[in-house]
C-alpha atoms as a PDB file:
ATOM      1  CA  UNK A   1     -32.280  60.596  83.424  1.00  0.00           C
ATOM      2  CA  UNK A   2     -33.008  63.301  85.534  1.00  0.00           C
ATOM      3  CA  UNK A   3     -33.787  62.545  89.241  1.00  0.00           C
ATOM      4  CA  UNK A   4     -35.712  65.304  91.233  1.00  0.00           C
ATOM      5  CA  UNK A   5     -33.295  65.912  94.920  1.00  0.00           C
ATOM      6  CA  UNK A   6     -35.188  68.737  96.540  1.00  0.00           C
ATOM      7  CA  UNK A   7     -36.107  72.452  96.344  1.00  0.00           C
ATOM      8  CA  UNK A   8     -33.424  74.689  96.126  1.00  0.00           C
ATOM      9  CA  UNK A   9     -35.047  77.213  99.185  1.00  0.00           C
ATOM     10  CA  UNK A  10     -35.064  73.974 101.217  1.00  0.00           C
ATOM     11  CA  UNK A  11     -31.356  73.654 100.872  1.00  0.00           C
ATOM     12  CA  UNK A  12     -29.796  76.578 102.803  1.00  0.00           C
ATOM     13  CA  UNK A  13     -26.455  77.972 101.444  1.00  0.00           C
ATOM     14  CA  UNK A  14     -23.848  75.935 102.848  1.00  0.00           C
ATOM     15  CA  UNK A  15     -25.840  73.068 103.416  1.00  0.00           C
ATOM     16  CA  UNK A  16     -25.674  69.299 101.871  1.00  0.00           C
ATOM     17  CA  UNK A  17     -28.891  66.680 101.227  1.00  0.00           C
ATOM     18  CA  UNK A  18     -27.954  63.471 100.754  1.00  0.00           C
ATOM     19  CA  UNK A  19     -29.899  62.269  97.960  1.00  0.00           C
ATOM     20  CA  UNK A  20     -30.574  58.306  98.831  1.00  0.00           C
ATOM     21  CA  UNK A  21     -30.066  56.385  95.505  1.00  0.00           C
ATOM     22  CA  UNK A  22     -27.433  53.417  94.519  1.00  0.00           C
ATOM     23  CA  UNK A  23     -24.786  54.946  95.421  1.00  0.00           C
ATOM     24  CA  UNK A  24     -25.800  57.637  97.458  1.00  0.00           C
ATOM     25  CA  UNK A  25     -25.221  61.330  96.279  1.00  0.00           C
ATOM     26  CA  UNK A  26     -24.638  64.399  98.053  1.00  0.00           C
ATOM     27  CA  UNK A  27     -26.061  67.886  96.869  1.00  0.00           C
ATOM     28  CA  UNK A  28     -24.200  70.965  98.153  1.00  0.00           C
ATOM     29  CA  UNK A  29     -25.365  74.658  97.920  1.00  0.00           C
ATOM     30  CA  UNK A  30     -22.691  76.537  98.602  1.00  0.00           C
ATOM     31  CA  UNK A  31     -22.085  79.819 100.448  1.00  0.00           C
ATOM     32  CA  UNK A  32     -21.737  81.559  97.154  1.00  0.00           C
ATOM     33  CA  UNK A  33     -24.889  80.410  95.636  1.00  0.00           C
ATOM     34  CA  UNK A  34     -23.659  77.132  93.641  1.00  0.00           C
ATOM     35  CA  UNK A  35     -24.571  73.829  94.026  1.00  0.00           C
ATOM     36  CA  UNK A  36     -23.341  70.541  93.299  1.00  0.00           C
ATOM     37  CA  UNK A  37     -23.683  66.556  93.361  1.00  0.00           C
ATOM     38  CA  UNK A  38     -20.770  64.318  93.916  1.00  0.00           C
ATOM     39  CA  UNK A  39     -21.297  60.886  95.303  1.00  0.00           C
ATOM     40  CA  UNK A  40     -21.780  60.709  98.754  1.00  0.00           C
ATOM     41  CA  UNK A  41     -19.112  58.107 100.357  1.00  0.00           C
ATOM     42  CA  UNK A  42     -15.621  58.680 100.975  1.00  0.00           C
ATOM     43  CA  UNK A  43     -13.264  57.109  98.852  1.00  0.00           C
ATOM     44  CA  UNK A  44     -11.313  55.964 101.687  1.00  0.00           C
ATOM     45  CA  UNK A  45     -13.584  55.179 104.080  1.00  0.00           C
ATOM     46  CA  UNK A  46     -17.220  54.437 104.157  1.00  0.00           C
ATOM     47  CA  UNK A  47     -18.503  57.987 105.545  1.00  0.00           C
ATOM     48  CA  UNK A  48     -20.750  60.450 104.291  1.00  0.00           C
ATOM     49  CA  UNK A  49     -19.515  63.404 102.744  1.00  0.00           C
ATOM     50  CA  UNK A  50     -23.288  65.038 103.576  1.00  0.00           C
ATOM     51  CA  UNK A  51     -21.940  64.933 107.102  1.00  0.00           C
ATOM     52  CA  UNK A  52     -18.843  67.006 106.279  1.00  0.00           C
ATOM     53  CA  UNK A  53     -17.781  70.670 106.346  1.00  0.00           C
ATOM     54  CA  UNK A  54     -18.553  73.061 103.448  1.00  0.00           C
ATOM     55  CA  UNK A  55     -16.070  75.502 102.867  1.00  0.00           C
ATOM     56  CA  UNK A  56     -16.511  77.274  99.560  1.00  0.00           C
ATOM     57  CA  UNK A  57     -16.165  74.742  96.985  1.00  0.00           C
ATOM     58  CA  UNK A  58     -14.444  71.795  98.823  1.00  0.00           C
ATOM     59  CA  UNK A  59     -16.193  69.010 101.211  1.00  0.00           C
ATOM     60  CA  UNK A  60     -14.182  67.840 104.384  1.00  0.00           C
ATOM     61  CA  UNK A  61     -14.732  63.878 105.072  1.00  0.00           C
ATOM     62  CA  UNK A  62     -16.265  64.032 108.829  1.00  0.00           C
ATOM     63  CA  UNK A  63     -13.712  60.789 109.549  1.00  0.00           C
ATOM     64  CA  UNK A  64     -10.285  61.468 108.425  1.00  0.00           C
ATOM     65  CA  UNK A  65     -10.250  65.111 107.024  1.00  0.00           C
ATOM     66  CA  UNK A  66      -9.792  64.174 103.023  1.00  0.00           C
ATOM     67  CA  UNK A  67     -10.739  66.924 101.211  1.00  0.00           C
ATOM     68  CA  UNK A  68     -12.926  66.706  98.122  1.00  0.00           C
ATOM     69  CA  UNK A  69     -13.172  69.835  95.198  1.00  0.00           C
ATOM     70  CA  UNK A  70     -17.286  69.708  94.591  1.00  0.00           C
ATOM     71  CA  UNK A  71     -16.402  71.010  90.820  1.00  0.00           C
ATOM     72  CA  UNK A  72     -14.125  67.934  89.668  1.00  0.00           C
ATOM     73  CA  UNK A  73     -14.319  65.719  92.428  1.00  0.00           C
ATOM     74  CA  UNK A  74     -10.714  65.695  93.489  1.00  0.00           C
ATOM     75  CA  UNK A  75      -9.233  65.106  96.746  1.00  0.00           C
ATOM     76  CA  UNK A  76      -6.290  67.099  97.622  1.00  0.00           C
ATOM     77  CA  UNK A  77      -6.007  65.675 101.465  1.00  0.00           C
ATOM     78  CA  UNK A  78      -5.248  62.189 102.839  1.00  0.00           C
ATOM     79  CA  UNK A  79      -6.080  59.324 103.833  1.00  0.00           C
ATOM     80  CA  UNK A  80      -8.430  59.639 100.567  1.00  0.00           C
ATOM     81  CA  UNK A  81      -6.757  58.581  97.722  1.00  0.00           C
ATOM     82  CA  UNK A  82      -9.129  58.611  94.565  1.00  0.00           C
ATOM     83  CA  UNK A  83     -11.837  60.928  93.670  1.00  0.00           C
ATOM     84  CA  UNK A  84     -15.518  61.224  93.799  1.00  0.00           C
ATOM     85  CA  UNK A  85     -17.180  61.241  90.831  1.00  0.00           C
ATOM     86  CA  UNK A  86     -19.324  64.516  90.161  1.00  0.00           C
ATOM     87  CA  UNK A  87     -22.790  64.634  88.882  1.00  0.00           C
ATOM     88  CA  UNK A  88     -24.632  67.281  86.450  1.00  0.00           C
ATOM     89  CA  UNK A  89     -26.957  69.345  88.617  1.00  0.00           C
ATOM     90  CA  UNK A  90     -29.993  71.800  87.118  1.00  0.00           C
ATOM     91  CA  UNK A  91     -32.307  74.065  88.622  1.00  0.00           C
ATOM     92  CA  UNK A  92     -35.610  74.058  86.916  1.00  0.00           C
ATOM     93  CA  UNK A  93     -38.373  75.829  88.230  1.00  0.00           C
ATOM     94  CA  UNK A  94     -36.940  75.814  91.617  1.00  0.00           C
ATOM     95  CA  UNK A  95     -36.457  72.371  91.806  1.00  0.00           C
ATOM     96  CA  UNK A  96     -32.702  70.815  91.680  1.00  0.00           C
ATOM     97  CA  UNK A  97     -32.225  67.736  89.521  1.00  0.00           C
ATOM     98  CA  UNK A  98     -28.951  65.266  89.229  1.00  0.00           C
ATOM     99  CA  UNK A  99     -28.071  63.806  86.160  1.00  0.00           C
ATOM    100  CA  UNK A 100     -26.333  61.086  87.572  1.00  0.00           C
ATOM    101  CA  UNK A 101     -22.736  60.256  86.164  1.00  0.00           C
ATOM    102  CA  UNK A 102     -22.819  57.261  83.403  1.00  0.00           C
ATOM    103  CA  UNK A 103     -18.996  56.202  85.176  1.00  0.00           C
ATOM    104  CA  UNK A 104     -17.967  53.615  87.547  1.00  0.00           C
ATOM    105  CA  UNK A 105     -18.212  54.955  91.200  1.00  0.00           C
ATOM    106  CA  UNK A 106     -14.657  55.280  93.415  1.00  0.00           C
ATOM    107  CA  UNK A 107     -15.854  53.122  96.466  1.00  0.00           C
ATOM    108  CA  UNK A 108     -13.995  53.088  99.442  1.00  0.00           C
ATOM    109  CA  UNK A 109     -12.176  49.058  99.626  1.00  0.00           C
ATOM    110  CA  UNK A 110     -14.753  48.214 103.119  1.00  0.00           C
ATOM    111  CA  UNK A 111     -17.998  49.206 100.589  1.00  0.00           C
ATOM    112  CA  UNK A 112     -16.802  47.830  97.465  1.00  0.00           C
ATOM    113  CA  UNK A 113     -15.815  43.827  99.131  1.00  0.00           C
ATOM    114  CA  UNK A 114     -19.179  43.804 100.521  1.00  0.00           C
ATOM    115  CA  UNK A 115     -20.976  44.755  97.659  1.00  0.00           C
ATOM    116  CA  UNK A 116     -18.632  41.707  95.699  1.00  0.00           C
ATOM    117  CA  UNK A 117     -20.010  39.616  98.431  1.00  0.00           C
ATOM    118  CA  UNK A 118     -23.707  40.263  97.456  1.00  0.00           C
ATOM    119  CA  UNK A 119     -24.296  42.752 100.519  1.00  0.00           C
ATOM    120  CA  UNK A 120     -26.039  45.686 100.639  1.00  0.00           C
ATOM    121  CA  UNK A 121     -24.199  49.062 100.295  1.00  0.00           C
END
């Protein structure tokens, strides 16, 4: 399934859209012309990674500085621990598209107990 996020000229280079679905993705256009989808929250913490700092192809938490690689959806600075998962992302006639990622999403503990409780992410 292919789910329409936005225009690509409405997403400056080095810019994020958070694309609201169940779990929330993030889109990223980088400085260099790429973009990608990971899922939006923070392993470690519930905090949008849409909020963060772009710097070529890594995403800075806006909370506690983890570090996430937009091409494999590694951290490589704590607190974070475990990785976002990545999504596919095409550009067809202008318009970007995530194929959203068929595995189980890396929620931070605080999201993942209330979503066992029955709460809303």
């Amino acid at each position: 399934m292919m789910i329409p996020a936005c225009l690509l000229v409405d997403l400056p280079r080095g810019e994020a859209y958070r694309l609201d679905i169940d779990p929330p993705v993030s889109v990223f256009h980088t400085d260099d012309g790429e973009v990608f989808a990971i899922d939006d929250t923070c392993t470690h913490q519930d905090a949008s990674l849409a909020d963060g700092w772009l710097e070529g192809c890594e995403v800075e938490c806006p909370l506690h500085a983890s570090k996430f690689d937009l091409r494999t959806g590694a951290v490589d600075a704590p607190p974070a621990k475990r990785p976002v998962r990545t999504h596919e992302v095409l550009v067809q006639d202008g318009m970007i598209y995530v194929v959203p990622s068929t595995d189980a999403p890396n929620l931070p503990p605080c999201v993942a107990s209330r979503l066992a409780a029955g709460g809303a992410a």
